[in-house]
Protein backbone atom coordinates (compact mmCIF):
# COMPACT_ATOMS: atom_id res chain seq x y z
CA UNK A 1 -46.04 98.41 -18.01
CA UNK A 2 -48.45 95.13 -18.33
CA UNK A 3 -51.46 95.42 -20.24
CA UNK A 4 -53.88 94.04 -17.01
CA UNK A 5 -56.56 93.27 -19.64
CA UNK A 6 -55.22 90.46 -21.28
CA UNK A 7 -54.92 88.66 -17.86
CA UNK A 8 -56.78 85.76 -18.03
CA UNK A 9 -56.56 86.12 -13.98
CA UNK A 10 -57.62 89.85 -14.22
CA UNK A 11 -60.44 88.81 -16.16
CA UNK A 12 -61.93 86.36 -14.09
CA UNK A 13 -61.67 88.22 -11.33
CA UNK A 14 -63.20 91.10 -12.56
CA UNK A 15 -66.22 88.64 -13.40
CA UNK A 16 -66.49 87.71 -9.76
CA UNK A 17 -66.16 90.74 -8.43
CA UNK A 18 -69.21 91.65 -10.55
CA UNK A 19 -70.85 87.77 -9.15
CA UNK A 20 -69.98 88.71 -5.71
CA UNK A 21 -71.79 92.01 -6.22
CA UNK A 22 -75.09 90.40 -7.62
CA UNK A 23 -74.83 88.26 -4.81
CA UNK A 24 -74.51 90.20 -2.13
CA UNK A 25 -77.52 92.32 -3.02
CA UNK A 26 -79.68 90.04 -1.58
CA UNK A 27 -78.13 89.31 1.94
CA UNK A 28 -80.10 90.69 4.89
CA UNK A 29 -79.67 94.04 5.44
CA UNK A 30 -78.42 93.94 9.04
CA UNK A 31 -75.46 92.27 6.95
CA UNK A 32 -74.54 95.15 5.10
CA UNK A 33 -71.47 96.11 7.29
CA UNK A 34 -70.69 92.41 8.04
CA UNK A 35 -70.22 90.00 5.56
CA UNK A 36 -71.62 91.94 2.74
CA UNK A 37 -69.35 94.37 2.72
CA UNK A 38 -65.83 92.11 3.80
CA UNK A 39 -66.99 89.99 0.56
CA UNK A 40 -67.40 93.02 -1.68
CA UNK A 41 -64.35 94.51 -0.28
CA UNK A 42 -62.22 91.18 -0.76
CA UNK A 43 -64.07 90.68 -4.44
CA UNK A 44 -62.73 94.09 -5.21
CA UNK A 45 -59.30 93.71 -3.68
CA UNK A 46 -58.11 90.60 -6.43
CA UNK A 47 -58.87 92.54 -9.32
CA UNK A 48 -57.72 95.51 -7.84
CA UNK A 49 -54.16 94.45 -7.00
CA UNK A 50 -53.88 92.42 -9.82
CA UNK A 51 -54.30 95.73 -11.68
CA UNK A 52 -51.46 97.46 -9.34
CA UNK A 53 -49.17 94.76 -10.01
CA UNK A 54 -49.25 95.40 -13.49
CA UNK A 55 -48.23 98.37 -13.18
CA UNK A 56 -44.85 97.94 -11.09
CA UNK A 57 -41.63 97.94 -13.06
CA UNK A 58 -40.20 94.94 -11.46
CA UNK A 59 -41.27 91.51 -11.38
CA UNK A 60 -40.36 91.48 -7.07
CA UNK A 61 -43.01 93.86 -6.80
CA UNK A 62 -45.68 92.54 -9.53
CA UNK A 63 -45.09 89.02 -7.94
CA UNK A 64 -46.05 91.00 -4.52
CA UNK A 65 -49.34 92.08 -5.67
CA UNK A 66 -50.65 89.15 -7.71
CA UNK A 67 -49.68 87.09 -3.87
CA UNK A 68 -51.79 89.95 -2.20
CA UNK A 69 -54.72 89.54 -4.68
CA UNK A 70 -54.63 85.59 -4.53
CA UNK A 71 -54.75 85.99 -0.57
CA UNK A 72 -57.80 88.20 -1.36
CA UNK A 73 -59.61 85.56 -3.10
CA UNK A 74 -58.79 82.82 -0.68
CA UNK A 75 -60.38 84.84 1.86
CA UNK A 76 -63.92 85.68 -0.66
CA UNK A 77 -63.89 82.05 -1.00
CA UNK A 78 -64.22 81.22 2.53
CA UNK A 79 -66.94 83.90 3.00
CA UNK A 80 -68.67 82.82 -0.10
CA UNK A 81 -68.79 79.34 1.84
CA UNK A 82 -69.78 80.75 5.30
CA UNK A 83 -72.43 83.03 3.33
CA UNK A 84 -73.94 79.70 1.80
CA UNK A 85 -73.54 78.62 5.05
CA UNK A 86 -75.74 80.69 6.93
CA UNK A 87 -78.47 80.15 4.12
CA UNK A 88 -77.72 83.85 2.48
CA UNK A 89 -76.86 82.85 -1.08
CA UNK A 90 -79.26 81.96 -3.99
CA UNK A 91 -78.52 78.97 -4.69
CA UNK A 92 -78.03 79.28 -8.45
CA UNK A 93 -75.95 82.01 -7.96
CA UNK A 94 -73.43 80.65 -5.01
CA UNK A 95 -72.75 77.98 -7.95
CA UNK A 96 -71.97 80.49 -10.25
CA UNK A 97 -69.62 82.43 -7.64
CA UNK A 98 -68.46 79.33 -6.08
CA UNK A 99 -67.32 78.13 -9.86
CA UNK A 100 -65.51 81.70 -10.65
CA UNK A 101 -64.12 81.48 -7.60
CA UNK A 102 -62.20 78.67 -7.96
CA UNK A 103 -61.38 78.95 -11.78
CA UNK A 104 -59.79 82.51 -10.92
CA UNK A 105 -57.44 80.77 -8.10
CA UNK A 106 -56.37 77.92 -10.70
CA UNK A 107 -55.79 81.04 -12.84
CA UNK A 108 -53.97 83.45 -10.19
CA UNK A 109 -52.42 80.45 -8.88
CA UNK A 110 -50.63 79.36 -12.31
CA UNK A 111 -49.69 82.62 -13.22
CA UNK A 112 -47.75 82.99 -9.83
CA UNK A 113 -46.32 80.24 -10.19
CA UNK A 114 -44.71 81.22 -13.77
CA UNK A 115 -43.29 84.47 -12.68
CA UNK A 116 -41.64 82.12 -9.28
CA UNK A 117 -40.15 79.84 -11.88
CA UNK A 118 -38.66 82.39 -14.50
């Protein structure tokens, strides 16, 4: 079994689900089953699966999840973008997110990419 925590990828996404969260707290309340909770649900879902993954025996299956978590954080970053969008994001704090965000699918994305090419 992989040790999840010394994913660089888990890591950072841990760190934006924890973003996302901060975020979100400030979107309007008629919001909170909308977009609030599909961008807390997707935030959760890349650290998440990324911590399933590990767990698998096989590298088909661990593969599997870390594809499921990266399509996860494609969608948070387009609702992190319609969010801004719609004027619901501190500023400051989209930056931050936004940042994360793309750092962890660098990340996700490299590490997928090693596991493809041994």
């Amino acid at each position: 079994m992989r040790d999840h925590t010394k994913l660089r990828a888990f890591v950072l996404a841990d760190e934006l689900a924890i973003y996302i969260y901060t975020l979100t707290q400030k979107f309007p309340k008629d919001e909170m089953y909308g977009i609030t909770s599909q961008m807390r649900r997707a935030a959760v879902s890349v650290p998440s699966n990324i911590v399933e993954g590990c767990t698998r025996q096989g590298e088909v299956e661990y593969l599997r999840f870390l594809e499921i978590a990266f399509g996860s954080l494609r969608e948070l970053h387009y609702q992190l973008s319609l969010a801004q969008r719609l004027g619901y994001c501190d500023p400051a704090l989209f930056l931050l997110c936004d940042a994360k965000s793309e750092e962890s699918e660098k990340v996700l994305a490299a590490l997928i990419r090693s596991i493809r090419t041994s």
